[in-house]
Protein backbone atom coordinates (compact mmCIF):
# COMPACT_ATOMS: atom_id res chain seq x y z
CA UNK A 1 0.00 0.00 0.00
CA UNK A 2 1.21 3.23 -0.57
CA UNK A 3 0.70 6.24 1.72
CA UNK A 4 2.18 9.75 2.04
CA UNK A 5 -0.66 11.90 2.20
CA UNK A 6 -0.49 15.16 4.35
CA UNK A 7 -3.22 14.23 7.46
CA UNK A 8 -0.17 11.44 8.22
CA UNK A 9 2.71 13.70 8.06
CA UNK A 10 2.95 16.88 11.06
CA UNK A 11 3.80 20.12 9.43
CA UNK A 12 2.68 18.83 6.26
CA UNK A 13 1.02 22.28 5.51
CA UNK A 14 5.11 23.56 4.54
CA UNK A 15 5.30 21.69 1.92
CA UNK A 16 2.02 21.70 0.76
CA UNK A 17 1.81 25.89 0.70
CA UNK A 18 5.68 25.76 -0.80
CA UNK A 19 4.19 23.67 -4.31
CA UNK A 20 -0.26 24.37 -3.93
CA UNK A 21 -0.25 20.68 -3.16
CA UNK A 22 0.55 17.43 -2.15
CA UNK A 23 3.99 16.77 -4.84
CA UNK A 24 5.30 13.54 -6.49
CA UNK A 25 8.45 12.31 -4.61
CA UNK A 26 9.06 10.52 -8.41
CA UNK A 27 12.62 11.30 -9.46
CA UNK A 28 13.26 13.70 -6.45
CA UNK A 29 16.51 13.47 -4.64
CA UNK A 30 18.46 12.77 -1.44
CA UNK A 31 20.44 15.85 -0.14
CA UNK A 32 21.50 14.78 3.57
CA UNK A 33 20.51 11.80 5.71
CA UNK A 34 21.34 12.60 9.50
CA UNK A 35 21.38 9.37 11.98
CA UNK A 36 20.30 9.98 15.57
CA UNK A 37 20.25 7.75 18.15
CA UNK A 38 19.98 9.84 20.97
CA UNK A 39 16.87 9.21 22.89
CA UNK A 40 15.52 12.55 23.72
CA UNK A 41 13.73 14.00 26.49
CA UNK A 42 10.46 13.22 25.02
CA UNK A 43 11.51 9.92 24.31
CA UNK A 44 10.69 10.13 20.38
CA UNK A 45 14.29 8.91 19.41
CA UNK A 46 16.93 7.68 17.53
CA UNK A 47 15.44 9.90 14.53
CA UNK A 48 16.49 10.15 11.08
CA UNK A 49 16.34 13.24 9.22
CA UNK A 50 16.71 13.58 5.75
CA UNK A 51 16.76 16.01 3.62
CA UNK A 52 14.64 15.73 0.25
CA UNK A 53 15.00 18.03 -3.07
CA UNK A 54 11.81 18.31 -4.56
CA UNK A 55 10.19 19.72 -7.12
CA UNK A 56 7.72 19.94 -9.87
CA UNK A 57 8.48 18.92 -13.88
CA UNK A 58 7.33 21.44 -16.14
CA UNK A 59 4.93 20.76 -18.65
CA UNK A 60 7.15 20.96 -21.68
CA UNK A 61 10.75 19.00 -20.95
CA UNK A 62 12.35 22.12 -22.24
CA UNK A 63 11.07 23.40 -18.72
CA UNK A 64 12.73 21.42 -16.68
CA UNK A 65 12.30 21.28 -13.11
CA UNK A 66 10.41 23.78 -11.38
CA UNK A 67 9.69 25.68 -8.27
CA UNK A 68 12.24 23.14 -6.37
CA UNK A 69 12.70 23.11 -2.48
CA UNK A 70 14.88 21.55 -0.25
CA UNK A 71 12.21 19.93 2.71
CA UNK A 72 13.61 18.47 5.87
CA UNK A 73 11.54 15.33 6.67
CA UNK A 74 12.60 13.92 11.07
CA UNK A 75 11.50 10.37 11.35
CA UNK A 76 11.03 9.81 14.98
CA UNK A 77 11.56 6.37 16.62
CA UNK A 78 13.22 5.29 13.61
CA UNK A 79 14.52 1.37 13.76
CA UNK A 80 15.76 -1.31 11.03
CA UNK A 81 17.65 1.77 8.76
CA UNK A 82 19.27 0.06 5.85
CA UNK A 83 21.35 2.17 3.47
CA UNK A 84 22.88 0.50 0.65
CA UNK A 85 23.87 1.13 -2.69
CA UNK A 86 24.70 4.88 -1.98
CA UNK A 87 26.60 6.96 -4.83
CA UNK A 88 26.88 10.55 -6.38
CA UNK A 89 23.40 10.21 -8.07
CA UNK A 90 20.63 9.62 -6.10
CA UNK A 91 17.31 10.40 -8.15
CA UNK A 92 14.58 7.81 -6.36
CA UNK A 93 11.66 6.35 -8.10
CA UNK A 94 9.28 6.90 -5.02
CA UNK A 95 8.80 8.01 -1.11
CA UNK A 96 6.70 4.97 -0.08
CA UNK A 97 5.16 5.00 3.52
CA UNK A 98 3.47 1.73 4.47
CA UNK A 99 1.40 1.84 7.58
CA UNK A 100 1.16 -1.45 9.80
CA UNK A 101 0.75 -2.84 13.32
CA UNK A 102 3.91 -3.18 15.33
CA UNK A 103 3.29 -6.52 17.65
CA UNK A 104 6.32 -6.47 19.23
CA UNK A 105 5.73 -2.63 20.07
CA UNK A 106 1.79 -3.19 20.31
CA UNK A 107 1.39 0.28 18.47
CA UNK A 108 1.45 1.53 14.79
CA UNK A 109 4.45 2.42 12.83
CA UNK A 110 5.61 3.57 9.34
CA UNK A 111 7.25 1.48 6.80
CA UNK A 112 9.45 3.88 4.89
CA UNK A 113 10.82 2.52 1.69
CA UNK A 114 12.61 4.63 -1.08
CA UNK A 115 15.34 3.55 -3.88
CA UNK A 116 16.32 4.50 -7.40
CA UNK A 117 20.01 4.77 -8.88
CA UNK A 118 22.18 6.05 -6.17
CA UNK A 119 20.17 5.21 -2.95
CA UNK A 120 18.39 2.39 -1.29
CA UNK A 121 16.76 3.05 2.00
CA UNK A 122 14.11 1.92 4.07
CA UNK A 123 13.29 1.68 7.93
CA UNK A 124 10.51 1.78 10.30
CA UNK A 125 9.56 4.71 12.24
CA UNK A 126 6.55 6.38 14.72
CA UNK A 127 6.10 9.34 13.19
CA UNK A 128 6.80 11.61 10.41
CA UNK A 129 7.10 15.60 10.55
CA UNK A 130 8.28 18.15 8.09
CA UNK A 131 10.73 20.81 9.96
CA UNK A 132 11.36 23.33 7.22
CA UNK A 133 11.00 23.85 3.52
CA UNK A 134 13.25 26.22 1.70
CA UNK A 135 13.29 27.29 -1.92
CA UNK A 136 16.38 25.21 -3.75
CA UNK A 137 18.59 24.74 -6.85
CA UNK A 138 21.01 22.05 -6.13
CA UNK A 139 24.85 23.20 -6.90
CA UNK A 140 25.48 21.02 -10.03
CA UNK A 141 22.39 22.10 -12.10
């Protein structure tokens, strides 16, 4: 099942008044991944945060991309992070959220799955929020 809909994600109302909607995550890209294992005071650790560029495709290819944004996604209670097949290009087909039942936690969590040429990732979390979204043109483009 695929999920990533804004009423699941806190703060999703940054993104979604950066672009007038909901975007794709189809052919976005991986800026940072930070790694936290720190529990926290509110006890909503380890955390990943990641860093996504995103942005819209024009409507003629000549276009390009448009109207892109660097958005800072924290994972909270994040567990079972795999990274693999990490490169210099990191364009992802996907941001795929699964939601399930945790039995050994007896709550729900997030499955978080995304890959494409450069990056495979995926790990369970708690909860998803959106810390900041900022207007962006990677360096190399």
């Amino acid at each position: 099942m695929k999920v990533l809909y804004p009423d699941i994600v806190n703060n999703s109302k940054l993104l979604v008044s950066h672009f007038g909607s909901w975007p794709s995550f189809i052919d976005c890209e991986v800026i940072s991944i930070t790694l936290n294992r720190e529990l926290r005071n509110d006890l909503k650790g380890p955390t990943v945060d990641i860093s996504f560029y995103v942005y819209e495709l024009g409507p003629a290819p000549e276009l390009g991309q448009l109207n892109g944004a660097s958005a800072l996604f924290r994972f909270y209670g994040a567990e079972d992070v795999n990274i693999s097949e990490f490169n210099h290009q990191n364009q992802f087909d996907d941001l795929l959220v699964e939601p399930f039942y945790s039995e050994r936690l007896k709550r729900n969590r997030f499955k978080i799955h995304f890959d494409g040429f450069g990056a495979n990732v995926t790990f369970t979390c708690d909860e998803i929020e959106i810390l900041s979204v900022e207007p962006y043109t990677p360096p190399d483009y």
